[in-house]
C-alpha atoms as a PDB file:
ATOM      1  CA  UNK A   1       0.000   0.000   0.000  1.00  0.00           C
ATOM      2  CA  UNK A   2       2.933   2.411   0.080  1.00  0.00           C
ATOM      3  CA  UNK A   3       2.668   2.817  -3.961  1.00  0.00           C
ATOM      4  CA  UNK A   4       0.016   4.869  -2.834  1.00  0.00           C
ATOM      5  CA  UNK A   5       0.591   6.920  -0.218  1.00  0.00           C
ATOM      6  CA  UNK A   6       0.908  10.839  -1.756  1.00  0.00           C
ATOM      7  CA  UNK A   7      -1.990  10.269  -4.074  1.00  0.00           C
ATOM      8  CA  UNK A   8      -5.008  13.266  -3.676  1.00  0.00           C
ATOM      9  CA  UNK A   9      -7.138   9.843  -2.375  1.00  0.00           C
ATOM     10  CA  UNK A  10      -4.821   8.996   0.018  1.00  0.00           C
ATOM     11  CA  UNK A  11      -4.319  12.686   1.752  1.00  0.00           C
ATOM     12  CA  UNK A  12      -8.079  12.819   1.792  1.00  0.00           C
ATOM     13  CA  UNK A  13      -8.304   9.810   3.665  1.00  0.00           C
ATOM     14  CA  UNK A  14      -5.273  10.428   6.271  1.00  0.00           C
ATOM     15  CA  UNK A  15      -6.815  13.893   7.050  1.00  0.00           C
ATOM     16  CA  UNK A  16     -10.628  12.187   7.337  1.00  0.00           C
ATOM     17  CA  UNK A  17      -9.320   9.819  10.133  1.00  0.00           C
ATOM     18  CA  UNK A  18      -7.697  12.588  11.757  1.00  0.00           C
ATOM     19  CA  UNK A  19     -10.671  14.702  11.838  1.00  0.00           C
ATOM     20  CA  UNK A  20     -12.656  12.031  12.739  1.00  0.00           C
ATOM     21  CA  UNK A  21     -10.452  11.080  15.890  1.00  0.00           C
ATOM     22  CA  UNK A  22     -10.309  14.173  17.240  1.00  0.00           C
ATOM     23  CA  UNK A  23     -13.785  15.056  16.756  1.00  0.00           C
ATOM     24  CA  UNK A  24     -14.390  11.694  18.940  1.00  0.00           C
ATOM     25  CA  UNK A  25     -11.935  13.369  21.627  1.00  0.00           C
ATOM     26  CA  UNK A  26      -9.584  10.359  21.241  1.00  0.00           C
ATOM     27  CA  UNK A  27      -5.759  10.366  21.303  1.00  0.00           C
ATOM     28  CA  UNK A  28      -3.525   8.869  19.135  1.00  0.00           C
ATOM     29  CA  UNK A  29      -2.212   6.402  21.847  1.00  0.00           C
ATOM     30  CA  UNK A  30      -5.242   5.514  22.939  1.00  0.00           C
ATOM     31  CA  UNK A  31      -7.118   4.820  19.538  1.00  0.00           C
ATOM     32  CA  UNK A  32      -3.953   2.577  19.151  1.00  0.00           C
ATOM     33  CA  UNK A  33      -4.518   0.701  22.303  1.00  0.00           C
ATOM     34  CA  UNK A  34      -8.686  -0.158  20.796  1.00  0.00           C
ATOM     35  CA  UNK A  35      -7.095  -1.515  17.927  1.00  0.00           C
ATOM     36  CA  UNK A  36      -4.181  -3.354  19.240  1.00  0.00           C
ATOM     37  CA  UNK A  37      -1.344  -1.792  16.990  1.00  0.00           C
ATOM     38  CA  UNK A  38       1.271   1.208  17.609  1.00  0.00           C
ATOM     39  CA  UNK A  39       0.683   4.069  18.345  1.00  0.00           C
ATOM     40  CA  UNK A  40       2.991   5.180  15.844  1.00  0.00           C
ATOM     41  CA  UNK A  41       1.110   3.043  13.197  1.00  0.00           C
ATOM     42  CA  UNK A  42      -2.141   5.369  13.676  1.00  0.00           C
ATOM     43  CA  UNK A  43       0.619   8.430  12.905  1.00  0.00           C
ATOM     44  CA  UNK A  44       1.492   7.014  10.342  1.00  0.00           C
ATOM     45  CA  UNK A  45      -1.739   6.268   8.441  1.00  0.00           C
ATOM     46  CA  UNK A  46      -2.723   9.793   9.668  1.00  0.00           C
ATOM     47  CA  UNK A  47       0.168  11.781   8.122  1.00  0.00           C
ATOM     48  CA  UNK A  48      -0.050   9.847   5.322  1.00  0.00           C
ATOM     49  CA  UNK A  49       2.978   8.283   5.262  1.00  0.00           C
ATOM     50  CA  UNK A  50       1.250   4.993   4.801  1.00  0.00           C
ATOM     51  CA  UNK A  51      -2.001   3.742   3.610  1.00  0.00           C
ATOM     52  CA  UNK A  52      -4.346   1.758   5.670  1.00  0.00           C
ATOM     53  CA  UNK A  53      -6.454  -1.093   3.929  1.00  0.00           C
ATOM     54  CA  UNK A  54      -9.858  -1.103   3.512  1.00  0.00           C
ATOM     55  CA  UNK A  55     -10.016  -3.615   6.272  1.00  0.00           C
ATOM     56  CA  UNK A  56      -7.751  -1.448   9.167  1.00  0.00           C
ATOM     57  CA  UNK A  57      -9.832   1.410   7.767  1.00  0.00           C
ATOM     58  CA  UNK A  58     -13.445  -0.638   8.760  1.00  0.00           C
ATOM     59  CA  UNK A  59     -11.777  -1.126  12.301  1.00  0.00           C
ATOM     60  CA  UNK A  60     -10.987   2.145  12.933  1.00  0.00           C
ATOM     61  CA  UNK A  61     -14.303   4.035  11.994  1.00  0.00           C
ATOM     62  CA  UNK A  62     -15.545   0.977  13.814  1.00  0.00           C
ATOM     63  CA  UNK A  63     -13.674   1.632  17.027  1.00  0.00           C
ATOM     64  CA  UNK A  64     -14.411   4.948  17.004  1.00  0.00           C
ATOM     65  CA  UNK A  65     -18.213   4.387  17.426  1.00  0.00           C
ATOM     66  CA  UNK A  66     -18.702   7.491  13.937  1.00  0.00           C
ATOM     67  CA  UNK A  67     -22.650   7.899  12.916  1.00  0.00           C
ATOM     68  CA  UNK A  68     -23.481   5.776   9.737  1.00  0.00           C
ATOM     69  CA  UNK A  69     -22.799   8.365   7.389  1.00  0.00           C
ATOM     70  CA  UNK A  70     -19.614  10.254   8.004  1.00  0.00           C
ATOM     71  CA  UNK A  71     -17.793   6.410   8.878  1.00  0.00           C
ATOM     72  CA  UNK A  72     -19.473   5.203   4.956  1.00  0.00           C
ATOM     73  CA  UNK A  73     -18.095   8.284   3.531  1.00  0.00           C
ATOM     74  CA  UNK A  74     -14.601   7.471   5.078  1.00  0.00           C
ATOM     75  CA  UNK A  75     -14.776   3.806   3.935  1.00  0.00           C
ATOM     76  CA  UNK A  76     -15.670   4.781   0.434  1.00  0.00           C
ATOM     77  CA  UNK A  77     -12.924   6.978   0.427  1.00  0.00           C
ATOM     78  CA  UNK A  78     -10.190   3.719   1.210  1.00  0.00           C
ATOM     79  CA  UNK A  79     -12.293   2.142  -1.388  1.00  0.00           C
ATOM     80  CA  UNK A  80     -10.047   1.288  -4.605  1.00  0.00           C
ATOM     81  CA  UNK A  81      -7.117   3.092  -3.264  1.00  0.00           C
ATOM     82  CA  UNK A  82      -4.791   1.215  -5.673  1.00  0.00           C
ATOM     83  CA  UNK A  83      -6.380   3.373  -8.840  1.00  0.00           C
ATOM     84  CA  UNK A  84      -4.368   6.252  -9.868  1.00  0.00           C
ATOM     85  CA  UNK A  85      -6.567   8.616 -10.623  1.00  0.00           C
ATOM     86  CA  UNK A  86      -9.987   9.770  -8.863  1.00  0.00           C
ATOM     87  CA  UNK A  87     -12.689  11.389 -10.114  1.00  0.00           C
ATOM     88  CA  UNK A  88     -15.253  12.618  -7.483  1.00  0.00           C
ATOM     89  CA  UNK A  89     -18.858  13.432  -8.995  1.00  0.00           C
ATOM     90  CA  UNK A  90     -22.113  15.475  -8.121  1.00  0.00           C
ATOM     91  CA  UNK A  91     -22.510  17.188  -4.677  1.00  0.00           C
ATOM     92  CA  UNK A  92     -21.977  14.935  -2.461  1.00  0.00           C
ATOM     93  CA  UNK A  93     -18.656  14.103  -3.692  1.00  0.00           C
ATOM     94  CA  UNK A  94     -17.189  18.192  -3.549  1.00  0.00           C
ATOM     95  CA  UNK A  95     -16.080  17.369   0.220  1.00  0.00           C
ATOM     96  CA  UNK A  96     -14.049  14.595  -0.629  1.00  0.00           C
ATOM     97  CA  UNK A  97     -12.175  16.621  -3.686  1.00  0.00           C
ATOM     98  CA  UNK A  98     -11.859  19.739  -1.229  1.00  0.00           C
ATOM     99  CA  UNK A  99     -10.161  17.612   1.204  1.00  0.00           C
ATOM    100  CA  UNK A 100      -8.210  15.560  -1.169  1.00  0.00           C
ATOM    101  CA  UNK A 101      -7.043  19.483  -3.213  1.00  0.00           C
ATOM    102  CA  UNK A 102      -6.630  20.859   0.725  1.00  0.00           C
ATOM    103  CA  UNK A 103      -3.960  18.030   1.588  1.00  0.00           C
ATOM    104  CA  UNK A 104      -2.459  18.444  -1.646  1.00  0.00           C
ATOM    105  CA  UNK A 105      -1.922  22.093  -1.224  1.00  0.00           C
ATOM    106  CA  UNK A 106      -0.032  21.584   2.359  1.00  0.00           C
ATOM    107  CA  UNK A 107       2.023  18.576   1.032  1.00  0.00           C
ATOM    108  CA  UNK A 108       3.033  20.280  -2.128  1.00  0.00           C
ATOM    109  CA  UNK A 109       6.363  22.790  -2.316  1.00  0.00           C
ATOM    110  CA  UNK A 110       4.441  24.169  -6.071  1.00  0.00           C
ATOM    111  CA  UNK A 111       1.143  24.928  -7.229  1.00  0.00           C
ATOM    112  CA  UNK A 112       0.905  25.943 -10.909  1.00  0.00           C
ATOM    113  CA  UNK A 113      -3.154  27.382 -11.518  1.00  0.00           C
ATOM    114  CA  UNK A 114      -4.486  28.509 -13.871  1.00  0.00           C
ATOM    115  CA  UNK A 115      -7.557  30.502 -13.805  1.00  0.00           C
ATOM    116  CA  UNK A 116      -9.664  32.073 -17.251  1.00  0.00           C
ATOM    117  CA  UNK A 117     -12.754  33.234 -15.208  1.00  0.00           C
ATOM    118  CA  UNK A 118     -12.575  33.479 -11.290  1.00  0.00           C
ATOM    119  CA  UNK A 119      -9.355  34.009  -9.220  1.00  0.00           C
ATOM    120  CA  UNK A 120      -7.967  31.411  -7.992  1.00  0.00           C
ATOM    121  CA  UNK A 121      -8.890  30.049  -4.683  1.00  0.00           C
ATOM    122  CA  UNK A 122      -5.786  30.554  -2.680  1.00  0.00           C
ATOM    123  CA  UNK A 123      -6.346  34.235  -3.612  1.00  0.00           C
ATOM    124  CA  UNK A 124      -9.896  34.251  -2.557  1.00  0.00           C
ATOM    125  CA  UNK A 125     -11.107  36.827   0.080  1.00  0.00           C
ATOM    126  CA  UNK A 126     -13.487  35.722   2.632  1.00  0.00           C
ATOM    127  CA  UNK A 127     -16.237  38.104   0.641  1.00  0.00           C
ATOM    128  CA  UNK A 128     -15.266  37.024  -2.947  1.00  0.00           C
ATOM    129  CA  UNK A 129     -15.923  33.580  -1.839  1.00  0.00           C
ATOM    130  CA  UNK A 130     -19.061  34.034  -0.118  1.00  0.00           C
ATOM    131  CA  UNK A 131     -20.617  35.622  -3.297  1.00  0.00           C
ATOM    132  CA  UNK A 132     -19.543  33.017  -5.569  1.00  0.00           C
ATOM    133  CA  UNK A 133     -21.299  30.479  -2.830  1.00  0.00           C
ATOM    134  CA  UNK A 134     -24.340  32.295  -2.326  1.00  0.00           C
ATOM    135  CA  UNK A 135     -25.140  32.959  -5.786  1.00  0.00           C
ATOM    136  CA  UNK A 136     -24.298  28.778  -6.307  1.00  0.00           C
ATOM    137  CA  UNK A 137     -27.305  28.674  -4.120  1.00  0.00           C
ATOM    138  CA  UNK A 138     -25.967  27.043  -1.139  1.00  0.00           C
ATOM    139  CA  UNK A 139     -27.835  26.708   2.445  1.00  0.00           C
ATOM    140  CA  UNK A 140     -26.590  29.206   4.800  1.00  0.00           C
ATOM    141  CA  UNK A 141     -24.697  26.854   6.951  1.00  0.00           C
ATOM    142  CA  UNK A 142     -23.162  25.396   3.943  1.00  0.00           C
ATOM    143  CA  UNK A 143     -22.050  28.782   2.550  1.00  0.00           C
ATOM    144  CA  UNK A 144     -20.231  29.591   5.749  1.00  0.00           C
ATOM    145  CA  UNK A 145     -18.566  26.139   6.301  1.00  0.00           C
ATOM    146  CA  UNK A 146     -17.468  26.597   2.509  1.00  0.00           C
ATOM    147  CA  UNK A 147     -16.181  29.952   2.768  1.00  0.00           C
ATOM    148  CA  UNK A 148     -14.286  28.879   6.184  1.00  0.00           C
ATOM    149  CA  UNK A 149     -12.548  26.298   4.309  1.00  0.00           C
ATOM    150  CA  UNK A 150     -11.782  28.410   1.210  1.00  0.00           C
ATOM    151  CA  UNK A 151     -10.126  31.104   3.315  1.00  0.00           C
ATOM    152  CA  UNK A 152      -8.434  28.436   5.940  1.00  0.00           C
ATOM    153  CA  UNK A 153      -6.616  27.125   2.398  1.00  0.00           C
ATOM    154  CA  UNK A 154      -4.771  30.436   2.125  1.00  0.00           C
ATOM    155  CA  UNK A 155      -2.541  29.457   5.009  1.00  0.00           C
ATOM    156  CA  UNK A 156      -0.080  27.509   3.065  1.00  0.00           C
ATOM    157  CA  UNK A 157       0.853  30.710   1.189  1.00  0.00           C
ATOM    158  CA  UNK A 158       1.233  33.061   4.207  1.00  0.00           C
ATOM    159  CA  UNK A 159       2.026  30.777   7.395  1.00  0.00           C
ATOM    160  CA  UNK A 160       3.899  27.444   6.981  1.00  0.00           C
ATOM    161  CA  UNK A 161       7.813  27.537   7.194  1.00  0.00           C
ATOM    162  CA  UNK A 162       9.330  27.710   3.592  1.00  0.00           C
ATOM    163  CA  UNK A 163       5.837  28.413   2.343  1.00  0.00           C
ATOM    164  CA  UNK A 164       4.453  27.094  -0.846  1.00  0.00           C
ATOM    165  CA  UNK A 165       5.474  28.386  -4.382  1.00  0.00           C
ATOM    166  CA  UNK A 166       2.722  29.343  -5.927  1.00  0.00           C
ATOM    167  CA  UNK A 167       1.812  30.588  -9.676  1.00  0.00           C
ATOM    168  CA  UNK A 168      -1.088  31.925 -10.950  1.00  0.00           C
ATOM    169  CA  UNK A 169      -2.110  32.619 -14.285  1.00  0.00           C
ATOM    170  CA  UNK A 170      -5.001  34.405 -14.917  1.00  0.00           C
ATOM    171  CA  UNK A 171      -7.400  35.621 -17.348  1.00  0.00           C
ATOM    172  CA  UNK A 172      -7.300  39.335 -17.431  1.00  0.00           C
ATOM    173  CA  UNK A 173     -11.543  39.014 -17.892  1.00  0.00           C
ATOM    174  CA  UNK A 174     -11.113  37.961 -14.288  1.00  0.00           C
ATOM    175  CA  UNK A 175     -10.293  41.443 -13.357  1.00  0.00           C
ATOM    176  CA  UNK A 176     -13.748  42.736 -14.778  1.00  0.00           C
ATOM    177  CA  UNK A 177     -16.366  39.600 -13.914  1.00  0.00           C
ATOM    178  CA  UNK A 178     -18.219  40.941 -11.110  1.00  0.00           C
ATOM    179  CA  UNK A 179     -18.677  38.982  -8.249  1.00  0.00           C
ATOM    180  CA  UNK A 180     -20.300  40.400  -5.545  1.00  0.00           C
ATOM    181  CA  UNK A 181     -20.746  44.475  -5.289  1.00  0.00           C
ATOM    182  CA  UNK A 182     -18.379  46.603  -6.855  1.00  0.00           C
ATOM    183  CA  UNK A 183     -16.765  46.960  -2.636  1.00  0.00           C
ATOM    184  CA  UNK A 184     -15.694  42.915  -2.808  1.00  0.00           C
ATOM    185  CA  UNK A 185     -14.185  42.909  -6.240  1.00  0.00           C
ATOM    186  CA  UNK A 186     -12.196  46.388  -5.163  1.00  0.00           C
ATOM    187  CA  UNK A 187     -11.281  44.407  -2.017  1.00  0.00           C
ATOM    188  CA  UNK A 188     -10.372  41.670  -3.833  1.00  0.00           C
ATOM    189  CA  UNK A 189      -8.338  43.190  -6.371  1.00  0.00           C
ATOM    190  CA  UNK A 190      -6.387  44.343  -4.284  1.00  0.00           C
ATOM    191  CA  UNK A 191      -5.395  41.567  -1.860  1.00  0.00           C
ATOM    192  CA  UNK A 192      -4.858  40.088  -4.721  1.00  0.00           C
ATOM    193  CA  UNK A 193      -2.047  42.902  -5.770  1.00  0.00           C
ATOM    194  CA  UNK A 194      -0.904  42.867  -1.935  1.00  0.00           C
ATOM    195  CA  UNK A 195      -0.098  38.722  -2.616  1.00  0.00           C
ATOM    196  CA  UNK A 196       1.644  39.630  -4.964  1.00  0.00           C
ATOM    197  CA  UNK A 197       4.432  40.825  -3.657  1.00  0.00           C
ATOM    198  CA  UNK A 198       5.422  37.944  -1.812  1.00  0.00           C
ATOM    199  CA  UNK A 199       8.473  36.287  -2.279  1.00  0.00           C
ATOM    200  CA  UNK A 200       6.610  32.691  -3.109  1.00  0.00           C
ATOM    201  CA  UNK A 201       3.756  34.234  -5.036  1.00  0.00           C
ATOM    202  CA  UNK A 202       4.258  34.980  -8.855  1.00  0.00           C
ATOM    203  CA  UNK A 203       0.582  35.982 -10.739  1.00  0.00           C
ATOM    204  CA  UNK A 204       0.866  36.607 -14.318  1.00  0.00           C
ATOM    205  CA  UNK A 205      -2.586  38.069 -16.453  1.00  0.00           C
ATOM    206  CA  UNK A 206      -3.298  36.667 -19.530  1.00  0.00           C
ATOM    207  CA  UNK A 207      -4.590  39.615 -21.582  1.00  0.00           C
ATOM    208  CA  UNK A 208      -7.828  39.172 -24.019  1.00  0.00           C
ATOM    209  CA  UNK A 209      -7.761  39.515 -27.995  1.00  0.00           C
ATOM    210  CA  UNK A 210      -4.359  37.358 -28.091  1.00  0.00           C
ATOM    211  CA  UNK A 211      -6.122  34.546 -29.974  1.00  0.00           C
ATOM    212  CA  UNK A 212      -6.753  31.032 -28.899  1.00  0.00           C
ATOM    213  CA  UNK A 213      -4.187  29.527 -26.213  1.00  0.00           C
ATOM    214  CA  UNK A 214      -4.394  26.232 -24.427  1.00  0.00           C
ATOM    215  CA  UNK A 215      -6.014  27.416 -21.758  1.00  0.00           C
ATOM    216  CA  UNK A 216      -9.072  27.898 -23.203  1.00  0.00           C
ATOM    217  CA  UNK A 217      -9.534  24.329 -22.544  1.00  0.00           C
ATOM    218  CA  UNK A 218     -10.706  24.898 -19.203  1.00  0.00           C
ATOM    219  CA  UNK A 219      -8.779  25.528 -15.823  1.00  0.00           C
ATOM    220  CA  UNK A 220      -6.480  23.249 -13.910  1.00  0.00           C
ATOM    221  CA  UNK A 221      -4.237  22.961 -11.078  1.00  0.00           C
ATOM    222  CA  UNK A 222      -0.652  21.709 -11.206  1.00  0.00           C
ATOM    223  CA  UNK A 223       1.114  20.257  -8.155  1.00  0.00           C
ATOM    224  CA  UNK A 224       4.252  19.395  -7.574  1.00  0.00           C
ATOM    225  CA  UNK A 225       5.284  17.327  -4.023  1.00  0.00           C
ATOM    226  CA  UNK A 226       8.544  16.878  -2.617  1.00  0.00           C
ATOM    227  CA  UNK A 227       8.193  13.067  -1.988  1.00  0.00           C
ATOM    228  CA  UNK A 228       5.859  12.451  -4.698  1.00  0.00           C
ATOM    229  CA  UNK A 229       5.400  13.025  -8.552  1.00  0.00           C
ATOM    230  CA  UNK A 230       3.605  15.885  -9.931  1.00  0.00           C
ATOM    231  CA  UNK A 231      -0.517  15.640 -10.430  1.00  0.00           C
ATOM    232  CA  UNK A 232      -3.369  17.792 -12.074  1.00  0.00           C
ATOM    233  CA  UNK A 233      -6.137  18.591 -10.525  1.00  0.00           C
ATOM    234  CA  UNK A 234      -9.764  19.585 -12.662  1.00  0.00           C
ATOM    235  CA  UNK A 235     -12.209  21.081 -10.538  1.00  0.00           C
ATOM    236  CA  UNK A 236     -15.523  22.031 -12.637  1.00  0.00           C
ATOM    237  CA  UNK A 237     -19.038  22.910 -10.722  1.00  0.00           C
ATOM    238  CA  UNK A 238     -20.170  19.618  -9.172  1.00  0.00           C
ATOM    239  CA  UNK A 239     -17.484  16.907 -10.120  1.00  0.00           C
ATOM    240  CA  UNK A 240     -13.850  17.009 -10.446  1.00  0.00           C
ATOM    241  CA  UNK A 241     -10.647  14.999 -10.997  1.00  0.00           C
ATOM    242  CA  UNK A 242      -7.178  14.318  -9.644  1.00  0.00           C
ATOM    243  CA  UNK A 243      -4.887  12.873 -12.663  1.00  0.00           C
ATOM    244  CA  UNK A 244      -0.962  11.528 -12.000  1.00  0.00           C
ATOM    245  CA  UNK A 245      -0.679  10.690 -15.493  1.00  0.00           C
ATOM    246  CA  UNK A 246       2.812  11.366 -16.528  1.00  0.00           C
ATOM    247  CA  UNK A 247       2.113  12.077 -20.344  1.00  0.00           C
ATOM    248  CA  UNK A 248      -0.887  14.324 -19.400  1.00  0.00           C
ATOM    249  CA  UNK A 249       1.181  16.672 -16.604  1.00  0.00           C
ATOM    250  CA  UNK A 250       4.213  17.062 -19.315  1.00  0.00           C
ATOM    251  CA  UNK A 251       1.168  18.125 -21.618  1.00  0.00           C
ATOM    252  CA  UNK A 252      -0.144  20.196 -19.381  1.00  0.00           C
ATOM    253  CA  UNK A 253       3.664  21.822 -18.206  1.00  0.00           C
ATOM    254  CA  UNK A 254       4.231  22.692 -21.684  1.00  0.00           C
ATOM    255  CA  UNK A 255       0.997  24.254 -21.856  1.00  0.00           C
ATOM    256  CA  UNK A 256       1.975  26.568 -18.868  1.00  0.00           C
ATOM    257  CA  UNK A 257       5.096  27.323 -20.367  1.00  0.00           C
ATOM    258  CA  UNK A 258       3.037  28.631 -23.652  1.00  0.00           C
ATOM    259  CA  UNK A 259       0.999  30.608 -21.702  1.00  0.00           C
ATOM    260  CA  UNK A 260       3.973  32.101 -19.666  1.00  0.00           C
ATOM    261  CA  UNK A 261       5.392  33.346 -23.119  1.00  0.00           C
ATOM    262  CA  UNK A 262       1.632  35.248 -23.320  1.00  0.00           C
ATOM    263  CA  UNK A 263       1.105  36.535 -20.573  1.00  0.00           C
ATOM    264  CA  UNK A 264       2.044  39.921 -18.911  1.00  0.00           C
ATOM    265  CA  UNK A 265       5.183  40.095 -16.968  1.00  0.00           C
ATOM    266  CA  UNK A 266       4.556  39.895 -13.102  1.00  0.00           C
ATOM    267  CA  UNK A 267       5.423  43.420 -12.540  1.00  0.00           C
ATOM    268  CA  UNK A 268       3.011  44.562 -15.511  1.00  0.00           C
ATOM    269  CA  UNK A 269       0.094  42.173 -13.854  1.00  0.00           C
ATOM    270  CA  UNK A 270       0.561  43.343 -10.613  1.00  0.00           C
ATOM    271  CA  UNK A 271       0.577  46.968 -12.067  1.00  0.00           C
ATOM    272  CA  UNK A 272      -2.702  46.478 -13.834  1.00  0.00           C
ATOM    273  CA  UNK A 273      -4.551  44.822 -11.320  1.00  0.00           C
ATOM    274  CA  UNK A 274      -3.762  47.801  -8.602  1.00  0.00           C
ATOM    275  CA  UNK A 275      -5.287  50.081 -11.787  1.00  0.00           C
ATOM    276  CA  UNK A 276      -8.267  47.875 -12.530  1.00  0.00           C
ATOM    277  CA  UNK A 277      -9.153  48.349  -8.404  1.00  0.00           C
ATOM    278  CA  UNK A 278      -8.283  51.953  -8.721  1.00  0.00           C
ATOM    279  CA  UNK A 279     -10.497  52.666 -11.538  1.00  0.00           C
ATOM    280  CA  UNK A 280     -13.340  50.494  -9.910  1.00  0.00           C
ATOM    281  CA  UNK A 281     -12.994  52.442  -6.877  1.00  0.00           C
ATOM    282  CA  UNK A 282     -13.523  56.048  -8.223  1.00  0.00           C
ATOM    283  CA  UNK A 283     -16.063  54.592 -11.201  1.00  0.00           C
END
């Protein structure tokens, strides 16, 4: 089962047992004394170092007494670990590809997006992303858990040690799309332009009229892991899909390297962002 430790599948699964320990109030230790095993096995399968079968899976959801639901939606998620890629479909299945793209994100020292028509979600503001959810539709309680966990992603660009590289290519329609009032896409415009000027933060706008490029295709999300090999990630409006193909990520590397050669230099991006707010402001 180590083949697969790394994979999106397998970091949504280590972080679901987590959660799902502490939200019983159980330690590590003693979880590991219910099941017989180490204590350092539980880490293990929890930091996703390793991979626990479907069966050591059963026996821990088991042990820890979950409701029906949340301890099928963990088993389904051990379910066929051993396929490479995962696609996750309709609603019910977002959670699992949000958890699965939020332990890729802290495990990966790169993320490549690209972005034609919303900015990217690492860049999100907590109002930018509550607009997008409540015009989606979403329950109240949903939109806020959402949001929380949109905005909580952001971390890996501002707080961990090191901090993720991240690149982001956008479209420069982006800049003019409203979402929300005219006061969240000023906000947002502008922590996006603040972002930019961190050392591990490159955002390069794709300008319109420059003819077709590959990435009118449709968006995607490059990772790259220190202890793993690089995987795309397709996130569309109720389905999505984590792909470790190596012919498709070289396809999809070149394609970021054509867009690179179109796209605005940072320092011009960042410049006509900050004017884009600017003129939104005053307008």
């Amino acid at each position: 089962m180590v083949a697969t430790a790394g994979t999106p599948r397998a970091r949504a699964l280590s972080a679901a047992l987590r959660a799902a320990r502490k939200s019983t109030g159980t330690g590590v230790r003693e979880l590991a004394r219910m099941l017989s095993i180490s204590h350092t096995q539980v880490s293990l399968w929890e930091n996703g170092q390793r991979v626990p079968k479907l069966v050591d899976t059963a026996m821990i959801v088991t042990a820890l007494r979950l409701v029906p639901e949340e301890r099928d939606r963990i088993i389904n998620l051990a379910r066929k670990m051993d396929e490479p890629n995962w696609l996750t479909t309709g609603i019910p299945g977002i959670p699992a590809q949000l958890s699965g793209a939020m332990e890729s994100e802290r495990a990966a020292k790169a993320v490549i997006a690209w972005s034609p028509m919303l900015i990217p979600g690492l860049l999100q503001t907590y109002d930018y992303a509550r607009a997008i959810a409540t015009a989606a539709g979403l329950p109240p309680e949903e939109i806020e858990k959402r949001v929380l966990l949109r905005v909580n992603r952001r971390e890996v660009l501002t707080t961990r040690h090191g901090s993720v590289k991240f690149d982001a290519l956008i479209s420069e329609a982006v800049l003019h799309e409203p979402v929300g009032d005219d006061g969240v896409m000023v906000d947002q415009l502008r922590h996006v332009a603040e972002m930019a000027q961190r050392s591990n933060i490159t955002i390069q706008v794709l300008p319109l009229r420059i003819g077709w490029h590959p990435g009118w295709m449709g968006p995607f999300v490059l990772y790259e892991f220190p202890d793993a090999s690089p995987m795309m990630h397709f996130e569309h409006y109720s389905s999505g899909a984590f792909v470790p193909d190596e012919h498709d990520v070289a396809e999809y590397y070149t394609a970021v390297e054509t867009m690179r050669g179109l796209a605005m230099s940072a320092e011009a991006s960042a410049r006509l962002i900050a004017n884009t707010a600017d003129t939104l402001e005053n307008t």
